[in-house]
Protein backbone atom coordinates (compact mmCIF):
# COMPACT_ATOMS: atom_id res chain seq x y z
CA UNK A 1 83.75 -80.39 65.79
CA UNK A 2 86.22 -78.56 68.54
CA UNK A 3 85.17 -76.90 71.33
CA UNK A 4 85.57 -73.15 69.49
CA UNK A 5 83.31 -73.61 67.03
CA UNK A 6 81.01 -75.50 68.95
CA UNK A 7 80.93 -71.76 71.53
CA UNK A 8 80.66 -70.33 68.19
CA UNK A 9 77.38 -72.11 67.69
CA UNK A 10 76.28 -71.35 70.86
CA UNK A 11 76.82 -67.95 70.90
CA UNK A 12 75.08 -67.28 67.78
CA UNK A 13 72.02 -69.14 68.55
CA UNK A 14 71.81 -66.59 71.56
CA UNK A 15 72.02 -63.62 69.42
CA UNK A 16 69.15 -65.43 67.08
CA UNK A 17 67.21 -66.02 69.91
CA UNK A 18 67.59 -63.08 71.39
CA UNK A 19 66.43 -61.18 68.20
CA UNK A 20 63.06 -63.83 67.57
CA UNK A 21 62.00 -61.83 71.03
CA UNK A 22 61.64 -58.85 68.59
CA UNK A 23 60.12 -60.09 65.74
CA UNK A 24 57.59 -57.48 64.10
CA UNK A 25 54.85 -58.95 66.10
CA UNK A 26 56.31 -58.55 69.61
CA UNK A 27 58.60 -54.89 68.75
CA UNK A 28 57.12 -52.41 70.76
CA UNK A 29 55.97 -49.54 69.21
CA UNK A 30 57.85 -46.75 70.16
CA UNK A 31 57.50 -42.82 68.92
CA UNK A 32 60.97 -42.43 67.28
CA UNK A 33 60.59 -45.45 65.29
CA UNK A 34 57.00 -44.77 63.89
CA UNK A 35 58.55 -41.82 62.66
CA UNK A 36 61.62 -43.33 60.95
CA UNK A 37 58.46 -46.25 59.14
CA UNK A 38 56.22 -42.99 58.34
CA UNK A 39 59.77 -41.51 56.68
CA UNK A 40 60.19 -44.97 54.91
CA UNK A 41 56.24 -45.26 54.09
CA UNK A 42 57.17 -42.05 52.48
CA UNK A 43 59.83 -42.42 50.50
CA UNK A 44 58.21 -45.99 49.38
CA UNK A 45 55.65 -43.61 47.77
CA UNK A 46 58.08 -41.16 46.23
CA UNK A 47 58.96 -38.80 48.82
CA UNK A 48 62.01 -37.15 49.99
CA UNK A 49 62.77 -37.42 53.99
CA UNK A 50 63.36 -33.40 55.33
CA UNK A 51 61.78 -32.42 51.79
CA UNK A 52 58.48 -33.94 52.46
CA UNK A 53 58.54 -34.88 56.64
CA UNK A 54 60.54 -33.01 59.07
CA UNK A 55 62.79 -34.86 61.37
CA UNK A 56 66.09 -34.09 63.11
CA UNK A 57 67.64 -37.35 62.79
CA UNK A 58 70.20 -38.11 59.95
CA UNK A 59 69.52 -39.85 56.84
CA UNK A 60 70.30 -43.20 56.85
CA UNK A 61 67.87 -44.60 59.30
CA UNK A 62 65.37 -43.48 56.82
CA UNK A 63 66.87 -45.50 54.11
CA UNK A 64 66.90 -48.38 56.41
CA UNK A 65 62.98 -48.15 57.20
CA UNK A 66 62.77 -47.70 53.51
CA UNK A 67 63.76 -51.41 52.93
CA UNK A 68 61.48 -52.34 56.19
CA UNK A 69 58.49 -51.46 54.05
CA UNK A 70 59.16 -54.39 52.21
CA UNK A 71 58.24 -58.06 53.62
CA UNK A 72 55.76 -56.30 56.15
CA UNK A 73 58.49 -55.25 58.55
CA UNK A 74 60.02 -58.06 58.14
CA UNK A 75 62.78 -57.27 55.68
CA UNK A 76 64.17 -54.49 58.53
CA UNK A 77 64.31 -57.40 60.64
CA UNK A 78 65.96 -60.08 58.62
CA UNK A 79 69.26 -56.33 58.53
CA UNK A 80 69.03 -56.13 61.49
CA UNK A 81 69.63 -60.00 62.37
CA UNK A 82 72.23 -60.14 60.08
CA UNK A 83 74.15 -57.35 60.88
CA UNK A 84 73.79 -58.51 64.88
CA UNK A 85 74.97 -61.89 63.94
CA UNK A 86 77.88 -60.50 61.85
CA UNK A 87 78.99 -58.69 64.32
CA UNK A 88 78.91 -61.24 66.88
CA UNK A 89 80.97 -63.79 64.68
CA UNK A 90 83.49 -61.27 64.09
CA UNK A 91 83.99 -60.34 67.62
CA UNK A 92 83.87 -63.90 68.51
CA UNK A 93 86.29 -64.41 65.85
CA UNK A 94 89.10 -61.72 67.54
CA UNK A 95 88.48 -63.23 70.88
CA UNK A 96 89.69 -66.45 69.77
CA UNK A 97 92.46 -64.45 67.50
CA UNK A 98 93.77 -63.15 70.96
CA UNK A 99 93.54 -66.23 72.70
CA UNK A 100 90.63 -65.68 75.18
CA UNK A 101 90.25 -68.49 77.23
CA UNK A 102 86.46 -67.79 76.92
CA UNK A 103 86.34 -65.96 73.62
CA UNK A 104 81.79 -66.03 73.52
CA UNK A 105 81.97 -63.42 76.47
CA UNK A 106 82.17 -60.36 75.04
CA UNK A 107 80.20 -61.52 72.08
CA UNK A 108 77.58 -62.73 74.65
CA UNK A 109 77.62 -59.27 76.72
CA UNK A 110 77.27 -57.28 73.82
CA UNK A 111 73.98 -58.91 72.51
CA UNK A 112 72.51 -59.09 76.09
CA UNK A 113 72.99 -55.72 76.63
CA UNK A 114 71.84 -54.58 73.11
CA UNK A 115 68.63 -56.90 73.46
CA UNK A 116 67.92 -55.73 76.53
CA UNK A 117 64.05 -54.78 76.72
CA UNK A 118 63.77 -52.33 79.30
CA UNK A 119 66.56 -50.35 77.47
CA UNK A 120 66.31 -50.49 73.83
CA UNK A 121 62.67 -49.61 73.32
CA UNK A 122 62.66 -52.96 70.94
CA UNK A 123 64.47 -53.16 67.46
CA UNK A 124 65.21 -50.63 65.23
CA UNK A 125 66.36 -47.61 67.13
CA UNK A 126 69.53 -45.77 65.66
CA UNK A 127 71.78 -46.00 68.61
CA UNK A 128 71.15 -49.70 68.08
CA UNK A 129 73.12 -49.39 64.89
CA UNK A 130 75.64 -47.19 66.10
CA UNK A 131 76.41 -50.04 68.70
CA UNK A 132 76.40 -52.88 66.33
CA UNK A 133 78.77 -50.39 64.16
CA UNK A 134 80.89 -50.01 66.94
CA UNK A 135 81.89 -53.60 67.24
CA UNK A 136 82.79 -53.82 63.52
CA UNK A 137 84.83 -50.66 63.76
CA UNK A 138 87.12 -52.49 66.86
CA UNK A 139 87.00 -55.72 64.99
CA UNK A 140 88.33 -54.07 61.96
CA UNK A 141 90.79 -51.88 64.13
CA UNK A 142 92.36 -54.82 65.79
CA UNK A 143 92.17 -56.70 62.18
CA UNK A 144 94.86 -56.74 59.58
CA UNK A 145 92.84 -56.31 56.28
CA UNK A 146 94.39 -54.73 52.97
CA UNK A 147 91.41 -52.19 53.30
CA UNK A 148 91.30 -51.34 56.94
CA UNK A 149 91.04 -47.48 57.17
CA UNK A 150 88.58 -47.92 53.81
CA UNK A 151 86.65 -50.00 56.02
CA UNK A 152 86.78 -47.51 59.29
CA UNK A 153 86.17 -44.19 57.42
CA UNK A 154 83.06 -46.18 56.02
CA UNK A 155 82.00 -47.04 59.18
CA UNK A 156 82.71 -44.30 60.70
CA UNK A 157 80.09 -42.28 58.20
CA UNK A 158 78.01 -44.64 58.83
CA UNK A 159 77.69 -43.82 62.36
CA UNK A 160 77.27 -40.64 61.47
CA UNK A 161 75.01 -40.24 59.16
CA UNK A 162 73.09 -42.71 61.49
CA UNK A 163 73.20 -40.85 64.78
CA UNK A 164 75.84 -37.48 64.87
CA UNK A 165 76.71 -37.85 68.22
CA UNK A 166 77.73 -41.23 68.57
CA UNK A 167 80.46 -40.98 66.30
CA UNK A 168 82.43 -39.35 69.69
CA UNK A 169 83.26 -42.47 70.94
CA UNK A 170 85.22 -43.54 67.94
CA UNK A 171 87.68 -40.62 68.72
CA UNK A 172 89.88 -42.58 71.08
CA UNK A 173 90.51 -45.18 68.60
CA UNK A 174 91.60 -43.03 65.68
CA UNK A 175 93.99 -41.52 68.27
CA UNK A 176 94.95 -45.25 68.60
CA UNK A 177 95.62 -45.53 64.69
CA UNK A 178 97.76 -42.16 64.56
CA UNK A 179 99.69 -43.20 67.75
CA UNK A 180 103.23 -44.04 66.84
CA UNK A 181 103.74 -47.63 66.44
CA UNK A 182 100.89 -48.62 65.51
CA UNK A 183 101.60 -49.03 61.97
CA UNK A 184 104.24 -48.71 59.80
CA UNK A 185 102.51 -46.60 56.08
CA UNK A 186 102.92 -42.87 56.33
CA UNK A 187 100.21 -41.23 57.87
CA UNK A 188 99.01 -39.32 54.87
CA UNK A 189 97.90 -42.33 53.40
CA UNK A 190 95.93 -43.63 56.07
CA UNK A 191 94.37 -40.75 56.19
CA UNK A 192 93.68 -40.48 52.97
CA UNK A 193 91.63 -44.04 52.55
CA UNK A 194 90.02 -43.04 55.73
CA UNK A 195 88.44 -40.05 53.86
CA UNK A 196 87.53 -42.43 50.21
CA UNK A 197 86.25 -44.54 53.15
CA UNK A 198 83.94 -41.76 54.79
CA UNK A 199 82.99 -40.38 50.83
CA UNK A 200 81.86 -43.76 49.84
CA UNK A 201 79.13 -43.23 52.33
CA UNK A 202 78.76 -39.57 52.02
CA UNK A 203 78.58 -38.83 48.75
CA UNK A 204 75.95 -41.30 47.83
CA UNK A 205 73.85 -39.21 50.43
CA UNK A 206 74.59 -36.10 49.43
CA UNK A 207 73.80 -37.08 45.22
CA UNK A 208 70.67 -38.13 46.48
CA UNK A 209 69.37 -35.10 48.48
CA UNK A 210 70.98 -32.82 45.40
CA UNK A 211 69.38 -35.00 42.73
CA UNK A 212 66.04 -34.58 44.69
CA UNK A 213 66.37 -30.66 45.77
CA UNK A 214 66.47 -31.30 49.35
CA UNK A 215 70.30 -30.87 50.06
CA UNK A 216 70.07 -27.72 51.91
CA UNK A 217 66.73 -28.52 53.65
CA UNK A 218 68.48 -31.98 54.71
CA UNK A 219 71.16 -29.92 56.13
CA UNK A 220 69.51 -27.60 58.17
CA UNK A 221 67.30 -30.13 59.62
CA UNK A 222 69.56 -33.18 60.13
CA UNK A 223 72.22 -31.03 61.32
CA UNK A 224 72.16 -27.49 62.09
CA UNK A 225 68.68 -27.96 63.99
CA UNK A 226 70.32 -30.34 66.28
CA UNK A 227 72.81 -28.05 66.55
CA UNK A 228 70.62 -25.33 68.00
CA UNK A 229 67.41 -26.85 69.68
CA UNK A 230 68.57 -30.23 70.75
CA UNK A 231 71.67 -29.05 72.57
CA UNK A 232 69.96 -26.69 75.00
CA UNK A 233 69.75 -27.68 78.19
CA UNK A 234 66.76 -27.42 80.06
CA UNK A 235 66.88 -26.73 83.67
CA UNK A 236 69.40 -29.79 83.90
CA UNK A 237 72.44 -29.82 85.98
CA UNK A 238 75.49 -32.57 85.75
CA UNK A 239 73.84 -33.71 88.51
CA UNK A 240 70.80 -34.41 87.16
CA UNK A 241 72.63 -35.95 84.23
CA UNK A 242 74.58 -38.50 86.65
CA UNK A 243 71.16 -39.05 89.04
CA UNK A 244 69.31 -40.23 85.75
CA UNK A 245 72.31 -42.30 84.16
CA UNK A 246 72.42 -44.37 87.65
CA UNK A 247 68.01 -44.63 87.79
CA UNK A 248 68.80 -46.06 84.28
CA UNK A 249 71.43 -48.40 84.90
CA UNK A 250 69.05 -49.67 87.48
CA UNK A 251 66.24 -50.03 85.45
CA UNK A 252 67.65 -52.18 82.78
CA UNK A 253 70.16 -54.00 84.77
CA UNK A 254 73.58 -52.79 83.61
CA UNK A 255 74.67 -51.42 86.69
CA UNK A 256 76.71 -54.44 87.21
CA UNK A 257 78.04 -54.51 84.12
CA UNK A 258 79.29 -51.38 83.85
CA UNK A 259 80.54 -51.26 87.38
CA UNK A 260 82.36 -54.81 86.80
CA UNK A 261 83.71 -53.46 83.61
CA UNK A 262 85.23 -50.24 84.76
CA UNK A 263 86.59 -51.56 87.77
CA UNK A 264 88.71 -54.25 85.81
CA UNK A 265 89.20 -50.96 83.48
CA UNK A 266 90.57 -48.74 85.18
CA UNK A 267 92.88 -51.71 87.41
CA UNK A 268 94.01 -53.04 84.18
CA UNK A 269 95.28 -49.57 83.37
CA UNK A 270 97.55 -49.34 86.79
CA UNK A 271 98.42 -53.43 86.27
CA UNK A 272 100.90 -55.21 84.00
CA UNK A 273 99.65 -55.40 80.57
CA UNK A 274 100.71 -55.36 77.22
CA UNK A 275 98.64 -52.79 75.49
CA UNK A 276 97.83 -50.07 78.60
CA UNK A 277 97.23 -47.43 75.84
CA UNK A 278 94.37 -49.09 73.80
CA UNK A 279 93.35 -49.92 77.69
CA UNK A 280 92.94 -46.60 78.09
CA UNK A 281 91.66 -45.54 75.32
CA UNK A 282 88.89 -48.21 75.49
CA UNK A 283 87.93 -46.92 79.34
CA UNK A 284 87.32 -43.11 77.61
CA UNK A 285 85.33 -44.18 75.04
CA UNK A 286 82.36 -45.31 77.70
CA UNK A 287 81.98 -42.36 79.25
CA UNK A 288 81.91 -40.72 75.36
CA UNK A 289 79.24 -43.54 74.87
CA UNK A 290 76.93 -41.59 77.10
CA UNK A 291 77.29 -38.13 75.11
CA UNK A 292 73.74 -37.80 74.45
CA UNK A 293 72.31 -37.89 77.59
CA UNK A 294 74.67 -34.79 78.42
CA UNK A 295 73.49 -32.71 75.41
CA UNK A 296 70.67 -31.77 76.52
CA UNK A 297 67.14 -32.42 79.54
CA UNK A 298 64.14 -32.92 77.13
CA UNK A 299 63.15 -35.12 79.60
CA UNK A 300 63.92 -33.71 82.99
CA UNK A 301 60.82 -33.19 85.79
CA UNK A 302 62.31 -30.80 88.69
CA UNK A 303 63.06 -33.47 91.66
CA UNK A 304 61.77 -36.37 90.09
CA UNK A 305 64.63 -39.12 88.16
CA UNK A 306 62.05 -41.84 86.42
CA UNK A 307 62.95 -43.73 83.10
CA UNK A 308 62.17 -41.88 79.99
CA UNK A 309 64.74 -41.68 77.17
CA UNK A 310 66.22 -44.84 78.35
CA UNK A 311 67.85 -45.93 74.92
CA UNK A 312 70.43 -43.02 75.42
CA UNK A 313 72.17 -45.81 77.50
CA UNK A 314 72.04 -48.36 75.07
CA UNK A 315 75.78 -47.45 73.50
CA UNK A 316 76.89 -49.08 76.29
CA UNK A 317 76.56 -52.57 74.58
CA UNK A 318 78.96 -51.21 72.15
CA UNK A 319 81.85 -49.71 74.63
CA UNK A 320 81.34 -51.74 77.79
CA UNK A 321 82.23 -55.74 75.64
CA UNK A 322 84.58 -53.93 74.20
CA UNK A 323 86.63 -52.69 77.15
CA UNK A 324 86.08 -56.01 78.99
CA UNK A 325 87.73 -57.62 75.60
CA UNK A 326 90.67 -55.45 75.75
CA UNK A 327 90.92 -56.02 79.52
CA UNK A 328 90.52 -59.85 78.98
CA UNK A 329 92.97 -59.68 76.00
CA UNK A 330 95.87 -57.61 77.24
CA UNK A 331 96.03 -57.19 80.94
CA UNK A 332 99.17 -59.28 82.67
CA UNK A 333 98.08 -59.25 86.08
CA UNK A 334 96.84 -62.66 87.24
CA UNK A 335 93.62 -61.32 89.62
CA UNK A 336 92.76 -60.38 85.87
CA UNK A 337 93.81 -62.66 83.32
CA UNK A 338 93.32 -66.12 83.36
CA UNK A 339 90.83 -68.66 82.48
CA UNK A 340 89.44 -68.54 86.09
CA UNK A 341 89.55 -64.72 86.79
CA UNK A 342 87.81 -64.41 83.16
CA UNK A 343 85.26 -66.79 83.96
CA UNK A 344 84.13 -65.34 87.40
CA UNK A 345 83.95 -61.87 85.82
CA UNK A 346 82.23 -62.60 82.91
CA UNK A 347 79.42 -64.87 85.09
CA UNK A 348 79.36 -61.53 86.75
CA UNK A 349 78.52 -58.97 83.87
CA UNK A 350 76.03 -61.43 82.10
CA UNK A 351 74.17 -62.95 85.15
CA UNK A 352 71.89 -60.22 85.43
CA UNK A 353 71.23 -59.59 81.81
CA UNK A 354 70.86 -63.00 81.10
CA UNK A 355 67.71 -63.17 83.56
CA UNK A 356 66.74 -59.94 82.41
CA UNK A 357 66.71 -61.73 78.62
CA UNK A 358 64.77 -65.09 79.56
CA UNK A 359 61.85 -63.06 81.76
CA UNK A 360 61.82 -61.20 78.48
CA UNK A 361 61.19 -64.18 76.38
CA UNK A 362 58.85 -66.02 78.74
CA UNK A 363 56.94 -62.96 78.56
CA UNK A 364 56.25 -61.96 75.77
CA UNK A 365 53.87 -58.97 75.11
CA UNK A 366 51.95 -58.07 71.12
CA UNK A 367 52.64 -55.08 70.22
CA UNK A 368 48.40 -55.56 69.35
CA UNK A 369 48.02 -55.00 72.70
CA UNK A 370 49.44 -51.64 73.20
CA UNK A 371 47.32 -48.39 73.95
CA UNK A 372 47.75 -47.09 70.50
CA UNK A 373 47.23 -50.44 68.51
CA UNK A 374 44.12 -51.28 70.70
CA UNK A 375 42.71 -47.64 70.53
CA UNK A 376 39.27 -47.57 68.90
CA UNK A 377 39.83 -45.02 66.12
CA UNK A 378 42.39 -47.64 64.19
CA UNK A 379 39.51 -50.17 63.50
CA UNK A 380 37.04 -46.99 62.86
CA UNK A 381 39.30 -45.59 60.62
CA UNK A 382 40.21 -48.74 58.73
CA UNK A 383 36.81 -49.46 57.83
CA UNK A 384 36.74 -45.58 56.66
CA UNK A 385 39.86 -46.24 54.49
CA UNK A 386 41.38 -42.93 54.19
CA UNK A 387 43.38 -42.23 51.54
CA UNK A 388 46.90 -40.14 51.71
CA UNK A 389 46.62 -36.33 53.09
CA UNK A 390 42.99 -37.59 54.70
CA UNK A 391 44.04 -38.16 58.44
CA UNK A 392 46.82 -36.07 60.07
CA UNK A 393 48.25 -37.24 63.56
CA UNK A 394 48.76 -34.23 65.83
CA UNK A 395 50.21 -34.45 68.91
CA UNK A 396 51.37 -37.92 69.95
CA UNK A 397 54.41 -39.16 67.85
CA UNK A 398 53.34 -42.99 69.10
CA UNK A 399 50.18 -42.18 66.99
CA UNK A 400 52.15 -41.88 64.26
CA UNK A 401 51.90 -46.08 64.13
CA UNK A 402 48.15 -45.18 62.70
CA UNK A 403 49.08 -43.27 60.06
CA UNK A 404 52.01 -46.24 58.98
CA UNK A 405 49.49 -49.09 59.54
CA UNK A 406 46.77 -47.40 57.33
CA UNK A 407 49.19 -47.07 54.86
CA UNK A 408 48.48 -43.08 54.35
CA UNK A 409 50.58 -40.05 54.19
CA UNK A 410 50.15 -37.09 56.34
CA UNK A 411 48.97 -33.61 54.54
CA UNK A 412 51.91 -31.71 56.26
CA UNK A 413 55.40 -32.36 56.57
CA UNK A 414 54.93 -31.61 60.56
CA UNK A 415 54.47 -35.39 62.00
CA UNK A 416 57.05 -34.33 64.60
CA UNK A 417 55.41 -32.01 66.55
CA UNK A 418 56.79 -32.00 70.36
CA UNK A 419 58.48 -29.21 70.11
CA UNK A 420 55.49 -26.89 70.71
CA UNK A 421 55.27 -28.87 73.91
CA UNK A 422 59.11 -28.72 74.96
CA UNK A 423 59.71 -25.59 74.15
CA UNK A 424 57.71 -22.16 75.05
CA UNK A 425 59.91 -19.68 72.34
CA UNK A 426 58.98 -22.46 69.73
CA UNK A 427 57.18 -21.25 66.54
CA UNK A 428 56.77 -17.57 68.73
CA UNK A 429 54.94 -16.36 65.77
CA UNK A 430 52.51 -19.55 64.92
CA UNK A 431 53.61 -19.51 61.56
CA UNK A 432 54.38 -22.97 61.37
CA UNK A 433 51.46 -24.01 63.51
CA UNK A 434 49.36 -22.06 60.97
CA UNK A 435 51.23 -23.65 57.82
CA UNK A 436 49.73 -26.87 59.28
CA UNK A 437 46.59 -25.46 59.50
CA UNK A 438 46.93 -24.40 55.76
CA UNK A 439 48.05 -27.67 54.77
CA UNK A 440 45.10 -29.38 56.22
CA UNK A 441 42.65 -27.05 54.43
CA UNK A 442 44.33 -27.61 51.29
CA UNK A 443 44.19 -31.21 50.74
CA UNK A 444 40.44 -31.39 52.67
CA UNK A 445 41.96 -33.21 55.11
CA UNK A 446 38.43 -35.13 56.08
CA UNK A 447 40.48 -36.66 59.90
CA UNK A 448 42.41 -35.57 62.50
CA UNK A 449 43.35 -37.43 65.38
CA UNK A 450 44.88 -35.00 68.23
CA UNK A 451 45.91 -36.15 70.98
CA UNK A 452 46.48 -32.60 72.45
CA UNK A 453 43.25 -32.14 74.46
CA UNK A 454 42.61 -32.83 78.30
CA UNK A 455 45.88 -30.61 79.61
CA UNK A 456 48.33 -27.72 78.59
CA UNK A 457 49.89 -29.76 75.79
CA UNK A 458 51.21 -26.61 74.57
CA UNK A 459 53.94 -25.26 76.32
CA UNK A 460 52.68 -21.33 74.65
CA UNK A 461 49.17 -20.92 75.19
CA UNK A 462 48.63 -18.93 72.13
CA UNK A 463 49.11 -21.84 69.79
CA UNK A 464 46.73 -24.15 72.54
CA UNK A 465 44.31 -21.08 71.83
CA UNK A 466 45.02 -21.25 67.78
CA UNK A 467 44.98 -25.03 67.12
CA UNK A 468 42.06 -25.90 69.29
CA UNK A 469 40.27 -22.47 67.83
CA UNK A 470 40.82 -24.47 64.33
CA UNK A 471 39.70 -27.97 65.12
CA UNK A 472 36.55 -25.92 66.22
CA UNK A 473 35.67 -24.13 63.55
CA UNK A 474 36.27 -26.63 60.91
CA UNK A 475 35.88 -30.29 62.65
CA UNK A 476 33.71 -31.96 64.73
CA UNK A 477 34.37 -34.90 66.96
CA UNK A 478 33.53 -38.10 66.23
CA UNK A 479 31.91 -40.75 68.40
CA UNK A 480 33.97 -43.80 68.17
CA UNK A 481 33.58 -47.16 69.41
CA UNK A 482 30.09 -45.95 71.73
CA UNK A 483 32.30 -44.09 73.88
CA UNK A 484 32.73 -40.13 74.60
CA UNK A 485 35.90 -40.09 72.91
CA UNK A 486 36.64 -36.72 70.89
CA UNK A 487 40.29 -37.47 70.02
CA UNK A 488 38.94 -38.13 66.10
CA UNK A 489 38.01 -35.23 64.60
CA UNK A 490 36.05 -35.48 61.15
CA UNK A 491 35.66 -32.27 58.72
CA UNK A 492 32.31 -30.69 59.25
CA UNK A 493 31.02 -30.54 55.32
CA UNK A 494 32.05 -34.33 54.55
CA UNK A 495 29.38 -35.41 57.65
């Protein structure tokens, strides 16, 4: 066996390891992602996702949670595995191609920073899959496949209709494709498998939310709402925007990274090399990376920079190996190239990370222990064993993880219901609040767990006056566990 494939090996028992440290036992629950295993609970039981539970993200991370149902959660993380190893080999794969001295660094980066625990929130967030989808649109780009721009328009829906905004950073490499040079078929027709490849993604989608009645509620809620609400700003300067970007980098460890990367970046880009422009191109597609975090300050606290959405980061394992590949792979200049100057810089980037990984592993955490799993209403309600539309989650989207481990659907489509928190015009005229309310009544909704009491959850204090004014009237709270807990709230006639 020669040395290549024996790095091979190496490399992709590191990506399996790294993705045991997230098996369904050990991923950390995380709001986002209970929603996206409600959506999939949902659809398992017939329902549509915008039709019959509101979210803003696109569709196919719903379709994805769909098949996670299956196996216990374990069928989402057999994917996502595969699709990490896959990606892995193949960038492995163009290293050795381009004659890398070391061709398991990038490879190695990219799942070290994607893995990363105090970044990703565990498995199964969509910018996740937008960074795995990167590396298989570069590794395709660089490739020389019959079906190339087939294979980058799919991938490039597949971003997406995964997350909208990631699909920015792919702009600097379809100005690679067009740039003169670059290949020799008229452009028409590359543009023109690009699109079958983007339709053979899209369309599917698009059958499926006509067939079921829900195209024009999928639109406005997967697209134009994020659109409206999710790119307004909230008291956030740039800033801000560049103060919590640099608290994050610290936090998870890829400030070194990043900084290493750029650096040889943006020298490789003044140096001798032999392919400046994808170079360049690859350096503006980090900073495109970050797009989300600019588009908006759900998360901002005046004079305070803490952690919060820290997986708006986590592109970064997509952009940053791949820069340091095309650095590696086409700079001239020898305080660059080499087998030595590659070896010192890539101990650099994955030092950190690498620690940051094995503290992970040696540490392992249940996700049984976490403040919603261990909360005493799950193993009240479980012995209760509500069926659908009898327990409704308002008010913590983490919560949501009851709702998916009872196996029950909600009575209203509203599981997502921050907004009246974020926002103070939201809902101005309770109507939706109200429709909730509705809901509830119809279907004799016998629990509610809120998690709204004990502050001003509500950012209006007409709908803190209205919902509270409601659990009143018709619920009651329910001692759970011996303790003087009122989160649970049971419907007065059923006690």
């Amino acid at each position: 066996m020669n040395r290549h494939r024996i790095t091979l090996l190496l490399v992709l028992a590191s990506s399996l390891i790294l993705s045991l440290f997230y098996i369904p036992k050990y991923n950390e629950i995380s709001g986002d992602k209970e929603i996206y295993r409600y959506v999939g609970l949902l659809m398992h039981k017939g329902g549509v996702p915008y039709r019959d539970a509101f979210d803003h993200k696109p569709p196919l991370i719903f379709f994805l949670n769909y098949a996670g149902v299956l196996l216990n959660g374990w069928a989402q993380w057999l994917i996502d595995t595969f699709l990490v190893l896959l990606a892995t080999f193949l960038f492995f794969r163009l290293g050795r191609n381009h004659r890398l001295p070391y061709p398991w660094i990038p490879p190695l980066l990219f799942n070290l920073m994607l893995r990363d625990h105090l970044l990703c929130l565990g498995m199964g967030m969509t910018r996740e899959y937008t960074a795995i989808s990167m590396i298989f649109f570069f590794c395709i780009l660089l490739g020389k496949q019959r079906f190339r721009y087939f294979f980058l328009g799919a991938i490039s829906a597949s971003i997406f209709f995964m997350q909208q905004d990631q699909v920015l950073q792919l702009l600097p490499f379809f100005l690679y494709i067009f740039l003169p040079g670059t290949d020799s078929s008229p452009i028409g027709r590359r543009l023109l498998r690009v699109f079958l490849g983007f339709a053979s993604v899209a369309l599917p989608l698009v059958l499926y939310f006509a067939w079921n009645h829900a195209l024009a509620v999928s639109w406005q809620d997967a697209f134009l709402f994020n659109f409206g609400w999710y790119t307004q700003t909230l008291k956030e300067s740039f800033g801000d925007h560049l103060i919590k970007l640099k608290t994050l980098m610290d936090w998870g460890n890829y400030e070194v990274a990043v900084l290493v990367t750029v650096t040889l970046g943006v020298s490789a880009c003044l140096f001798p090399s032999s392919n400046r422009k994808l170079i360049m191109l690859a350096l503006v597609a980090v900073p495109l990376s970050l797009v989300a975090e600019f588009l908006g300050g759900r998360d901002i606290i005046p004079n305070i920079y803490r952690p919060t959405f820290t997986h708006y980061v986590l592109p970064l394992s997509g952009s940053i190996p791949i820069l340091l590949f095309c650095v590696f792979a086409f700079s001239r200049e020898p305080v660059v190239s080499g087998y030595k100057a590659h070896g010192i810089f890539g101990f650099l980037v994955c030092l950190s990370l690498a620690y940051t990984a094995v503290q992970h592993g040696t540490h392992l955490k249940s996700k049984d222990l976490d403040e919603v799993a261990s909360a005493p209403e799950l193993p009240y309600l479980r012995r209760q064993r509500p069926a659908d539309y009898q327990l409704y989650v308002f008010g913590s989207i983490n919560s949501v993880y009851t709702s998916n481990e009872l196996n029950v659907l909600a009575p209203s489509v509203w599981i997502y219901q921050h907004f009246w928190r974020l926002y103070h015009n939201w809902d101005p005229d309770l109507r939706q609040l109200r429709s909730i309310e509705q809901d509830v009544l119809r279907h004799r909704t016998t629990y509610i767990l809120d998690l709204t009491s004990g502050g001003n959850w509500f950012a209006n204090p007409r709908a803190d006056a209205e919902w509270h004014g409601f659990l009143r009237d018709n619920y009651q709270p329910v001692l759970v566990n011996t303790t003087l807990r009122s989160t649970l709230w049971q419907r007065k006639e059923t006690r």
